[in-house]
C-alpha atoms as a PDB file:
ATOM      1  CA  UNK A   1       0.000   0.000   0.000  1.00  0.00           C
ATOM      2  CA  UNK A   2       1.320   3.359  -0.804  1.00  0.00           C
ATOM      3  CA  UNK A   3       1.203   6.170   1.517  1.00  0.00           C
ATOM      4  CA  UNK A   4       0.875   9.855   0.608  1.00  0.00           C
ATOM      5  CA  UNK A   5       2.553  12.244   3.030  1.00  0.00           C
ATOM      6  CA  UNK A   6       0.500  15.891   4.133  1.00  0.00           C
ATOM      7  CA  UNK A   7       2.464  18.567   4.336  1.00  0.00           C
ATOM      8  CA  UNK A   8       3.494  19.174   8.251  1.00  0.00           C
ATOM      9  CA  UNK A   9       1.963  21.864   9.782  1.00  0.00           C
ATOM     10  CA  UNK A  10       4.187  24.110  11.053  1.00  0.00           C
ATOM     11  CA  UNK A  11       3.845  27.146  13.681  1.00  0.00           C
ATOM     12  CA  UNK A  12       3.829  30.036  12.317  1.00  0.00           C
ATOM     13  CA  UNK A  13       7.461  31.794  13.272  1.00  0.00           C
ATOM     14  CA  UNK A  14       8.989  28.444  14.059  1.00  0.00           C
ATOM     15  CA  UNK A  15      12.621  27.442  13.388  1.00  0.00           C
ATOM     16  CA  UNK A  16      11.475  25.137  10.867  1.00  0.00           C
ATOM     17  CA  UNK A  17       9.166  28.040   9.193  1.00  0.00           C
ATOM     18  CA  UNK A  18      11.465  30.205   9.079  1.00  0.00           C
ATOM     19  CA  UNK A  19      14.019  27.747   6.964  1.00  0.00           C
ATOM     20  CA  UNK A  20      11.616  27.132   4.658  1.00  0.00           C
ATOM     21  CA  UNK A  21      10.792  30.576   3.553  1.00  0.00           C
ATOM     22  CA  UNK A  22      14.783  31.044   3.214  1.00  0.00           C
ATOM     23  CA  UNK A  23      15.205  28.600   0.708  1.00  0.00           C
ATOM     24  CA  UNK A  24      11.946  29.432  -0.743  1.00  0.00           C
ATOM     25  CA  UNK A  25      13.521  33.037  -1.023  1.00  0.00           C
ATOM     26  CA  UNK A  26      17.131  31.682  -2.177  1.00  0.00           C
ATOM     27  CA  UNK A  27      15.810  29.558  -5.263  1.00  0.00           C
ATOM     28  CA  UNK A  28      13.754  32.478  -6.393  1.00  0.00           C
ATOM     29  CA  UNK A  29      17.032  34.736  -6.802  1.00  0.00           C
ATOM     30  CA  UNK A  30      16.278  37.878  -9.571  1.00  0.00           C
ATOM     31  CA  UNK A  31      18.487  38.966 -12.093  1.00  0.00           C
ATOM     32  CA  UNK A  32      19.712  42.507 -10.490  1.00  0.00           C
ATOM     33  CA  UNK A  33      20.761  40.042  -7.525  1.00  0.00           C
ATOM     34  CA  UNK A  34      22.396  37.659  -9.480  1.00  0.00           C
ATOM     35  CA  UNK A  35      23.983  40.802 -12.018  1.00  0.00           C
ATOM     36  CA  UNK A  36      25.084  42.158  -8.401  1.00  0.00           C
ATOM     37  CA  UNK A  37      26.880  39.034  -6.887  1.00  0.00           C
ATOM     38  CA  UNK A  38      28.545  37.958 -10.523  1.00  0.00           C
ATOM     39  CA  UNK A  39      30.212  41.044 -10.082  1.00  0.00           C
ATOM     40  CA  UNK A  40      31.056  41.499  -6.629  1.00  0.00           C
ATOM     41  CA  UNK A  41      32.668  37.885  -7.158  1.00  0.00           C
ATOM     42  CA  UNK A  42      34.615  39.121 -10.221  1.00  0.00           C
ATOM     43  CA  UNK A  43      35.750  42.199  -8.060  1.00  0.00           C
ATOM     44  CA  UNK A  44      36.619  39.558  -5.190  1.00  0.00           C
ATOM     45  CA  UNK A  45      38.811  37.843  -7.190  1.00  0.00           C
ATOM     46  CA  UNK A  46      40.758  40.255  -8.737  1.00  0.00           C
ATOM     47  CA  UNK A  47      40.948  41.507  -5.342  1.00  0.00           C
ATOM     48  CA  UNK A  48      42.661  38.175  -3.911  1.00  0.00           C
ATOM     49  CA  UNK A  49      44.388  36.786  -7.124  1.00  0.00           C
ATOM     50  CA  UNK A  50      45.582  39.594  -9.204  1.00  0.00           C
ATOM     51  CA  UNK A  51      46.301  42.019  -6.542  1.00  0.00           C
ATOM     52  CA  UNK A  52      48.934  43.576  -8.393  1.00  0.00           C
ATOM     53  CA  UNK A  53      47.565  43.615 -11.885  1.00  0.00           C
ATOM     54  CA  UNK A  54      44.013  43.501 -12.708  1.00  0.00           C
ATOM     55  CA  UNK A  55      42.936  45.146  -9.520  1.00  0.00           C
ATOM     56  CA  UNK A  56      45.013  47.975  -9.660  1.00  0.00           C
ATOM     57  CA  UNK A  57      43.799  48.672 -13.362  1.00  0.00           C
ATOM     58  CA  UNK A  58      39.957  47.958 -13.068  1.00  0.00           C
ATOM     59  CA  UNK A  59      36.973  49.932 -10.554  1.00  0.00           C
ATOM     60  CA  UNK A  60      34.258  48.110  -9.610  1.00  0.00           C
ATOM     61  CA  UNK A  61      31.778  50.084 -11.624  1.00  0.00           C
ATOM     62  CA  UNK A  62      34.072  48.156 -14.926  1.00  0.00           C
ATOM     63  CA  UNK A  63      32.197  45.102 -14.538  1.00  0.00           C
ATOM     64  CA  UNK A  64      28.907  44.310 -16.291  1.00  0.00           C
ATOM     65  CA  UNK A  65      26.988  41.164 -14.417  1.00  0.00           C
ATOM     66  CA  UNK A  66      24.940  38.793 -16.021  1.00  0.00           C
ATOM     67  CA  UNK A  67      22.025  35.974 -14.519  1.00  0.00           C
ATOM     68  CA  UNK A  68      22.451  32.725 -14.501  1.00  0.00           C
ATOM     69  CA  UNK A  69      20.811  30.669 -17.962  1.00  0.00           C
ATOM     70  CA  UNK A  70      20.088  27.420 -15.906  1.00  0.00           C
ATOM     71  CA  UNK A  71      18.938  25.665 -19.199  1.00  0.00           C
ATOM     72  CA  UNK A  72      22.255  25.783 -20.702  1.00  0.00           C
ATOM     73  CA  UNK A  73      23.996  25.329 -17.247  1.00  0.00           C
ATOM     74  CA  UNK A  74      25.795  28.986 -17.491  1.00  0.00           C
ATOM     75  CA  UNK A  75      26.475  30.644 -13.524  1.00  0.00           C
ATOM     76  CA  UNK A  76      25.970  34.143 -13.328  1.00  0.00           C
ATOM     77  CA  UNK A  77      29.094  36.311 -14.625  1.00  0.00           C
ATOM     78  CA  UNK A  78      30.272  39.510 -15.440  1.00  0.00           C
ATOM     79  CA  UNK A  79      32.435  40.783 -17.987  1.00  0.00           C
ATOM     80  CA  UNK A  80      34.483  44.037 -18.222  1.00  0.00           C
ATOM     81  CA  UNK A  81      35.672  46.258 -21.113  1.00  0.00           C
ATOM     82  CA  UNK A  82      39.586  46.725 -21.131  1.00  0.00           C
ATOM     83  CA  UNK A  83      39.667  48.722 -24.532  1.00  0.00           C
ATOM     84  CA  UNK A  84      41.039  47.887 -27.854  1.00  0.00           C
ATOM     85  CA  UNK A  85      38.532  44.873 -28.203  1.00  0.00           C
ATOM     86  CA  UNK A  86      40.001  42.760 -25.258  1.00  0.00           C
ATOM     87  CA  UNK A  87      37.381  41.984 -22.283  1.00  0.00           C
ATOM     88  CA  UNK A  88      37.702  39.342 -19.277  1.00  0.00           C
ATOM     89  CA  UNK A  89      34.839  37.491 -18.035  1.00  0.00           C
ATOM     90  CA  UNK A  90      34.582  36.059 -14.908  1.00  0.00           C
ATOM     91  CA  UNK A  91      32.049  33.317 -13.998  1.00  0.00           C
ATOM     92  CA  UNK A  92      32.121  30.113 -11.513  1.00  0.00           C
ATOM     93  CA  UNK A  93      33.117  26.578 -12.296  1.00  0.00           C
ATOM     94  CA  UNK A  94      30.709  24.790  -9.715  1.00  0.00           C
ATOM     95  CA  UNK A  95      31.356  20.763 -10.025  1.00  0.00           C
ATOM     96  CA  UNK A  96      30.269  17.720  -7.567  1.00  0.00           C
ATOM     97  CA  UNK A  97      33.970  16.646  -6.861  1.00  0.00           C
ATOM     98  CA  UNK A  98      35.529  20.790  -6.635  1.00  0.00           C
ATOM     99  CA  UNK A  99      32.912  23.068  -5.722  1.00  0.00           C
ATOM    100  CA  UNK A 100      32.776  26.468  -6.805  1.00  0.00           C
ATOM    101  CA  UNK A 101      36.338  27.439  -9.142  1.00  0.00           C
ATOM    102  CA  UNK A 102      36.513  30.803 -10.115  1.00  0.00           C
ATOM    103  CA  UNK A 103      36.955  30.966 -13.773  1.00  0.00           C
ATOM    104  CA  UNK A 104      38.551  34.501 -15.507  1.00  0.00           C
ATOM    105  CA  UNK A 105      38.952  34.670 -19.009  1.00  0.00           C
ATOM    106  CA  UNK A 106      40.832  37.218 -20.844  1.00  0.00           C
ATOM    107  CA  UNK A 107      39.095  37.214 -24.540  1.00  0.00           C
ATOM    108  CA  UNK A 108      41.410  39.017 -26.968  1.00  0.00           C
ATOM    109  CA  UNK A 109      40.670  39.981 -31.146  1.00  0.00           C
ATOM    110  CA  UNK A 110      42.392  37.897 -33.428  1.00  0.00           C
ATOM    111  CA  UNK A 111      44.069  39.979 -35.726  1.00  0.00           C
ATOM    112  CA  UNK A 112      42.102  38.952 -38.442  1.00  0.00           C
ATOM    113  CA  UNK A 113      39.155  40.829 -38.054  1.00  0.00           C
ATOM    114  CA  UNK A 114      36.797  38.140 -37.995  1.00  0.00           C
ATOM    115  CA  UNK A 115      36.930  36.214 -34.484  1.00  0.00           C
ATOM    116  CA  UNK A 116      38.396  36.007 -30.751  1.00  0.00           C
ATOM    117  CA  UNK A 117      40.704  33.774 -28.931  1.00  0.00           C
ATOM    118  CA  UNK A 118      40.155  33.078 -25.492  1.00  0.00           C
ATOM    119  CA  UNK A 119      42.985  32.713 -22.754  1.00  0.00           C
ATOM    120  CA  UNK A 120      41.872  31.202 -19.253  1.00  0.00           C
ATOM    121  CA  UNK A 121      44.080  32.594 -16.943  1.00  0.00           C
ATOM    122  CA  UNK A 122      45.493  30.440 -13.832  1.00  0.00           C
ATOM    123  CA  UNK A 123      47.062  33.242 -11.886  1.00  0.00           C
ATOM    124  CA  UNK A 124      48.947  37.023 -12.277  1.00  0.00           C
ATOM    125  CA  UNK A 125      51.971  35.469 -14.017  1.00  0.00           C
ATOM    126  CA  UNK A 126      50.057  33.703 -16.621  1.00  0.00           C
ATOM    127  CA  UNK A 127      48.694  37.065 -17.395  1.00  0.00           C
ATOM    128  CA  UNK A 128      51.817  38.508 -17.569  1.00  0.00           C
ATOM    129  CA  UNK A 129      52.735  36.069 -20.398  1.00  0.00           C
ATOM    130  CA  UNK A 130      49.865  36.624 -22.516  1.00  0.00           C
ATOM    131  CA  UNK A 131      49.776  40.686 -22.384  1.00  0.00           C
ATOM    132  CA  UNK A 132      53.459  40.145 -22.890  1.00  0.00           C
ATOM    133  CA  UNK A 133      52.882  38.374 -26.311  1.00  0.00           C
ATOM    134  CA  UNK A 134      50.272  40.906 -27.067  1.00  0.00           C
ATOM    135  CA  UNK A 135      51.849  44.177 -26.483  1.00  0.00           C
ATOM    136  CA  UNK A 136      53.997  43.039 -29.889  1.00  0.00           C
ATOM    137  CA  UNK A 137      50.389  43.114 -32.130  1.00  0.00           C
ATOM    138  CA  UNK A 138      49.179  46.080 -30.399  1.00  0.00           C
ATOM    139  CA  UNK A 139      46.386  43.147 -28.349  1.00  0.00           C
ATOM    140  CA  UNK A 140      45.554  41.191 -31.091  1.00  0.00           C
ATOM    141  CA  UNK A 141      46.151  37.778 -31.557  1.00  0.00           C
ATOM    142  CA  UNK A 142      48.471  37.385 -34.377  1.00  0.00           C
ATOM    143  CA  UNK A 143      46.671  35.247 -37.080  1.00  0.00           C
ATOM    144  CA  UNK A 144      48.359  33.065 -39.164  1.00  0.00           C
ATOM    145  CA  UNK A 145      47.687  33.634 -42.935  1.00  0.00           C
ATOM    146  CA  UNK A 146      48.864  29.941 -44.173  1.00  0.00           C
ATOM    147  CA  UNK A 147      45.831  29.442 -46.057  1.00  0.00           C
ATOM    148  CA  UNK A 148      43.728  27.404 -43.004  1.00  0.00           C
ATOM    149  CA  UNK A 149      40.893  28.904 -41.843  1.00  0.00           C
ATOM    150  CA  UNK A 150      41.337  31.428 -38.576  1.00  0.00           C
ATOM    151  CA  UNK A 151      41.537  29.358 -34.926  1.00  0.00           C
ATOM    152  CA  UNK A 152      39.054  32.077 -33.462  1.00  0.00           C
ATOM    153  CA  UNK A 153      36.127  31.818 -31.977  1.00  0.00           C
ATOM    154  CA  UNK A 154      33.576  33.914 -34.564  1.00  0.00           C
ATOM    155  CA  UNK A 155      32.399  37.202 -33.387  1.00  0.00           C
ATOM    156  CA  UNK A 156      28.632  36.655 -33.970  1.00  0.00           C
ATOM    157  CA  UNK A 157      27.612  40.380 -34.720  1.00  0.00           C
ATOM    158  CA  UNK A 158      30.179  40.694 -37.091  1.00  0.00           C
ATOM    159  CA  UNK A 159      29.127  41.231 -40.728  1.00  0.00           C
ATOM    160  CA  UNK A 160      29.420  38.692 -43.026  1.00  0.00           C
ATOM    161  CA  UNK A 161      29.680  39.219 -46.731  1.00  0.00           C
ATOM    162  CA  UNK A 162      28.376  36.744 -49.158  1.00  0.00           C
END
């Protein structure tokens, strides 16, 4: 025989009450919260991890926070603007076996025209290397013009001429 279980009745005010209308509250985050806490998190970790870099060159008000899309699995993030077509985005890796990983991505014009490359960054000397590289082509990735098609990632509100 199967049993269906009622709902407990619970006092209002109690412990139990109370918990309930937290997570109630918690899984119906908004956008402007999520917008607010993808970049807060951003400014966090520049804050900790590229202390003498990123952190120094970028306000708070730089960052541009986006909500979660839960049907494609995407966090919350936020992006920032560093001129010259570069931008980094910064978003959470949340797995089962890691927890949350903070992810920042420095996403830099190929010289092409037509696409980006995108450099995840492990830490303030990897970003040294890569702006390093790129202060040569004036931060752009330098495409090579052997004939194969460009390794970018295609800008998708670029123009395309057929």
């Amino acid at each position: 025989m199967t049993e269906t279980l009622e709902p407990a009745v619970l006092p209002h005010g109690s412990p139990l009450a109370r918990l309930f209308a937290i997570a109630a509250e918690s899984a119906t985050v908004g956008e402007v919260e999520q917008r607010d806490a993808a970049e807060l998190t951003a400014g966090h970790h520049l804050y900790t991890q590229y202390s003498d870099t990123l952190d120094r060159a970028l306000e708070p008000e730089d960052w541009n926070g986006h909500p979660s899309v839960k049907t494609n699995r995407l966090e919350a993030s936020a992006v920032a603007w560093l001129h010259g077509g570069l931008w980094l985005h910064h978003t959470l890796d949340i797995s089962e076996a890691y927890g949350a990983r903070d992810v920042l991505t420095l996403i830099v014009p190929c010289a092409c025209g037509t696409g980006y490359v995108e450099y995840e960054l492990e830490d303030e000397d990897d970003l040294i290397g890569v702006l390093t590289d790129l202060r040569r082509t004036g931060g752009h990735v330098w495409h090579e013009s052997s004939g194969e098609e460009c390794a970018s990632v295609p800008d998708p509100h670029a123009q395309t001429t057929k």
